[in-house]
C-alpha atoms as a PDB file:
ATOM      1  CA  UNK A   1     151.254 -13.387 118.633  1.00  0.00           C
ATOM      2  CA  UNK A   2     147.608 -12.866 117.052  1.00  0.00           C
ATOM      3  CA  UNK A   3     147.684 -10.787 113.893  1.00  0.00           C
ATOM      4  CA  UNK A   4     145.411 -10.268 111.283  1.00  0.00           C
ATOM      5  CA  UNK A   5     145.459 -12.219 108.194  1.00  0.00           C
ATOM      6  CA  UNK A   6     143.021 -10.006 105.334  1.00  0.00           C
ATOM      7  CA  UNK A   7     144.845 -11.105 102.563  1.00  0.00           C
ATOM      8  CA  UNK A   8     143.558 -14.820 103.277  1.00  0.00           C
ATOM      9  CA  UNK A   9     140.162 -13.613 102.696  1.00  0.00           C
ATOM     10  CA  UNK A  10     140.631 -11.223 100.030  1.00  0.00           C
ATOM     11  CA  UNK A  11     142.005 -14.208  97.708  1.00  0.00           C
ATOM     12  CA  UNK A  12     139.439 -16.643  99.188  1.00  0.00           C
ATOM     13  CA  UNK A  13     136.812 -13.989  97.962  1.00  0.00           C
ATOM     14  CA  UNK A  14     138.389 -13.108  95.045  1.00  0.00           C
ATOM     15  CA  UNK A  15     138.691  -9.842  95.375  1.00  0.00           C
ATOM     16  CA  UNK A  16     141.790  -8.482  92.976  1.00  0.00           C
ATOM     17  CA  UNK A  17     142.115  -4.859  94.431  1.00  0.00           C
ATOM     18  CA  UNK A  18     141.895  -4.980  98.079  1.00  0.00           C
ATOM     19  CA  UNK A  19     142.307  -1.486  98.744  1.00  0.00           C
ATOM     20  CA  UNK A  20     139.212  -0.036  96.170  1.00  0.00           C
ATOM     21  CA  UNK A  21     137.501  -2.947  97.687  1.00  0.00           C
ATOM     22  CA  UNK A  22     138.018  -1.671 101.181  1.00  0.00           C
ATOM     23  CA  UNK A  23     136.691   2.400  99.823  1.00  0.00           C
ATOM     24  CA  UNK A  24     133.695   0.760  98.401  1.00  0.00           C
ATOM     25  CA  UNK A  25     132.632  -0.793 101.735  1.00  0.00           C
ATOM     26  CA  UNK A  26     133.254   3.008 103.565  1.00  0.00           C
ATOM     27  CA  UNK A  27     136.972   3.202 104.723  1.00  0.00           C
ATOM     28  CA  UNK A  28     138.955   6.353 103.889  1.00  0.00           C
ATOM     29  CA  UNK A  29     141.883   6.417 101.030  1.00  0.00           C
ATOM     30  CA  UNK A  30     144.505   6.027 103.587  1.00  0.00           C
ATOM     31  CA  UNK A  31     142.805   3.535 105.791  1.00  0.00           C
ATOM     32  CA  UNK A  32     141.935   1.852 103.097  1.00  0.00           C
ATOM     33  CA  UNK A  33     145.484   1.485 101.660  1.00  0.00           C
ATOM     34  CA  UNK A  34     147.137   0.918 104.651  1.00  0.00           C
ATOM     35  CA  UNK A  35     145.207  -1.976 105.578  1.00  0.00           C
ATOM     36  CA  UNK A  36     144.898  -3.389 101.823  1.00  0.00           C
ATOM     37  CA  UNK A  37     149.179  -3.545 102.650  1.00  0.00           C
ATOM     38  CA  UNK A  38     149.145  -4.425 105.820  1.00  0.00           C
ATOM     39  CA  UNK A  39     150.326  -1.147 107.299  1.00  0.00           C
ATOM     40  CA  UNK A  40     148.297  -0.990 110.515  1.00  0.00           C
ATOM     41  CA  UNK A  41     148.592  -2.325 114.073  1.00  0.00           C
ATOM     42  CA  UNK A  42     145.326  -2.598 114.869  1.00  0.00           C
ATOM     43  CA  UNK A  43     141.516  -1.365 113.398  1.00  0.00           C
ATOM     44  CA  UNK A  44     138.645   0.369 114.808  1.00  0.00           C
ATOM     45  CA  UNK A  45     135.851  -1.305 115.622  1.00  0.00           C
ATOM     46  CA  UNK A  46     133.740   0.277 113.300  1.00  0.00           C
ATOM     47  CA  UNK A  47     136.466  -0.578 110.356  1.00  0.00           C
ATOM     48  CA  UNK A  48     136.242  -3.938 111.926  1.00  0.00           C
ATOM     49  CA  UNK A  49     132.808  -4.187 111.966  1.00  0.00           C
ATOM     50  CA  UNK A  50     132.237  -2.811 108.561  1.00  0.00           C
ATOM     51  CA  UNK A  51     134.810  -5.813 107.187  1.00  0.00           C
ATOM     52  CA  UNK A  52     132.889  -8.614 108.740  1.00  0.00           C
ATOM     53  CA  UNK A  53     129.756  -7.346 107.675  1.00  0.00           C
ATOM     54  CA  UNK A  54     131.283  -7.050 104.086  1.00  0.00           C
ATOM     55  CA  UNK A  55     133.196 -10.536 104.303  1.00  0.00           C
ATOM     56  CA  UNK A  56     130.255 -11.977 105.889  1.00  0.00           C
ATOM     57  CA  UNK A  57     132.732 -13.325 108.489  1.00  0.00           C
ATOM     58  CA  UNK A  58     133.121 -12.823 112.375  1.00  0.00           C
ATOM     59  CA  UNK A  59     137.202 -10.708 114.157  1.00  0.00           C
ATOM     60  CA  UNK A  60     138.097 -14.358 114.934  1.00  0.00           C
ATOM     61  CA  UNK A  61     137.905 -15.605 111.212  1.00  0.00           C
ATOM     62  CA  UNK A  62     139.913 -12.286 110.649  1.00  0.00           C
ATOM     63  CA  UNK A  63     142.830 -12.974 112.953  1.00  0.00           C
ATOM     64  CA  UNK A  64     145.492 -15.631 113.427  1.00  0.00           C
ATOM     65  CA  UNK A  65     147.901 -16.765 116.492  1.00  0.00           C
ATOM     66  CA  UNK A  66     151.114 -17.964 116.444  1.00  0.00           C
ATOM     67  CA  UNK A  67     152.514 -18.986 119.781  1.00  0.00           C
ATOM     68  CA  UNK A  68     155.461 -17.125 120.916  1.00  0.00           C
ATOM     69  CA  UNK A  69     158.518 -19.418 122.750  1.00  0.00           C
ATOM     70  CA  UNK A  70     157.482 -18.317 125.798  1.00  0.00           C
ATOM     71  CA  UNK A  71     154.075 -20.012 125.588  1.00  0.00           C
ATOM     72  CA  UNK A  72     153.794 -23.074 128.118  1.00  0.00           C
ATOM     73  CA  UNK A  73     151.581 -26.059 126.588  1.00  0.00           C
ATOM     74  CA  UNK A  74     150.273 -24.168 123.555  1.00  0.00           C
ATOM     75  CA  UNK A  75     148.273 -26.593 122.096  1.00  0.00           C
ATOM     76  CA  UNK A  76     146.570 -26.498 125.266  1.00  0.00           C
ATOM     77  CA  UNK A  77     145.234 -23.085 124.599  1.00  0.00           C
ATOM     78  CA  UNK A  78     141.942 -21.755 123.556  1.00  0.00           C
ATOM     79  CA  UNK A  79     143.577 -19.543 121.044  1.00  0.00           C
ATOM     80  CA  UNK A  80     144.494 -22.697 119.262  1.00  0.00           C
ATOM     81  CA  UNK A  81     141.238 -22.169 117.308  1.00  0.00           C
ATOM     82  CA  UNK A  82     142.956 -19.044 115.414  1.00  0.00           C
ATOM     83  CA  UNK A  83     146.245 -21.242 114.310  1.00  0.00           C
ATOM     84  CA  UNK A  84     146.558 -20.556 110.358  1.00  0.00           C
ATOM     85  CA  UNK A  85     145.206 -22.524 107.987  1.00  0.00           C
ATOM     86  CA  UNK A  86     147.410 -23.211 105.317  1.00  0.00           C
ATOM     87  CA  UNK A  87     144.965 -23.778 102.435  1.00  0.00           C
ATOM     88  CA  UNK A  88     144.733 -20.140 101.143  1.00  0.00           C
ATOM     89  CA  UNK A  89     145.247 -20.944  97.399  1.00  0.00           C
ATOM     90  CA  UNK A  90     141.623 -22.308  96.927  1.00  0.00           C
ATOM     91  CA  UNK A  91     142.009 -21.908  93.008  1.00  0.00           C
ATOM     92  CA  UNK A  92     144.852 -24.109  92.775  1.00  0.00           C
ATOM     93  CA  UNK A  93     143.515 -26.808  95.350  1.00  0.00           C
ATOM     94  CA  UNK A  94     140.614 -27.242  93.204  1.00  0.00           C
ATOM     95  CA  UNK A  95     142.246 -27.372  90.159  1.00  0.00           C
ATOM     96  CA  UNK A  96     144.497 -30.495  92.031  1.00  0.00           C
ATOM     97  CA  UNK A  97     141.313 -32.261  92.582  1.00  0.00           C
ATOM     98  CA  UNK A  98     139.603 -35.212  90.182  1.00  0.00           C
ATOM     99  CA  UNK A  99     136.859 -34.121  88.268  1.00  0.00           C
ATOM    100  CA  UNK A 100     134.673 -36.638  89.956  1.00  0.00           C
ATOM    101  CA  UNK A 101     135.110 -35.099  93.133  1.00  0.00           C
ATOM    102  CA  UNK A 102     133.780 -31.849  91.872  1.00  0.00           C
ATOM    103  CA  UNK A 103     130.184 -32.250  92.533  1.00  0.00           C
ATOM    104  CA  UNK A 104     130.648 -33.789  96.109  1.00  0.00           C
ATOM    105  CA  UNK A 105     132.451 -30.823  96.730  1.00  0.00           C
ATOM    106  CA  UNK A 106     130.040 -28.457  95.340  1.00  0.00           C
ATOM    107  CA  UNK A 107     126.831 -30.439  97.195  1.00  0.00           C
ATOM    108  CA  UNK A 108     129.043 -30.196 100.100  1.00  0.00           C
ATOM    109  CA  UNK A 109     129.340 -25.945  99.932  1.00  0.00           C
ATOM    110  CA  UNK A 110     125.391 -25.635  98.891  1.00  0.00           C
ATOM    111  CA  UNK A 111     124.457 -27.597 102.160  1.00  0.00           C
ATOM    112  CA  UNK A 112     127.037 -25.342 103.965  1.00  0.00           C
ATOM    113  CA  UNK A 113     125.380 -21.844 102.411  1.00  0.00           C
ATOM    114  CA  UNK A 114     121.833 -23.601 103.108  1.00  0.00           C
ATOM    115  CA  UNK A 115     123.406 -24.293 106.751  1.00  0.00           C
ATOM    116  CA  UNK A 116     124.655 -20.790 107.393  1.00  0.00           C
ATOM    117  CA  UNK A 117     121.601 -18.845 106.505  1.00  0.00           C
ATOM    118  CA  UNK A 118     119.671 -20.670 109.444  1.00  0.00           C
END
């Protein structure tokens, strides 16, 4: 079953108040809180659109898949790409690491933002 997965990103982001977060990028009060709880079945492409642009992210990195029973072979499938992640408490992973590692780490995410502006 794909679904979306926002709170991921809002914690990845840090971003405290989803919904106020969602009105300042242009949805409406209601969209805005129903999506902040997770109270929708699916979003407009313009509300869509408007999240990437703000999250600076793409619908896949939006959206996750579980396989239902009924899926032959699932690792097999292209949708494997959208499986969840598990790491979604980047605060706390970091704070698990060595000190040493920190600067590998943070060479590591300046080549990636260096990389992604290209």
């Amino acid at each position: 079953m794909l679904r979306y997965n926002l709170n991921k990103h809002f914690k990845l982001r840090g971003i405290t108040y989803p919904a106020r977060y969602l009105m300042e990028i242009g949805l409406t009060k209601q969209s805005a809180y129903n999506v902040a709880r997770g109270n929708f079945v699916s979003l407009s492409p313009e509300h869509l659109e408007k999240l990437c642009l703000a999250l600076n992210c793409t619908p896949n990195d939006l959206m996750e898949w579980e396989p239902g029973k009924n899926v032959v072979n699932p690792e097999a499938q292209s949708l494997q790409k959208l499986r969840p992640v598990q790491l979604t408490d980047l605060k706390n992973f970091i704070n698990s690491l060595p000190y040493e590692k920190m600067n590998e780490i943070i060479a590591q995410i300046e080549e990636a933002k260096i990389n992604s502006s290209k």
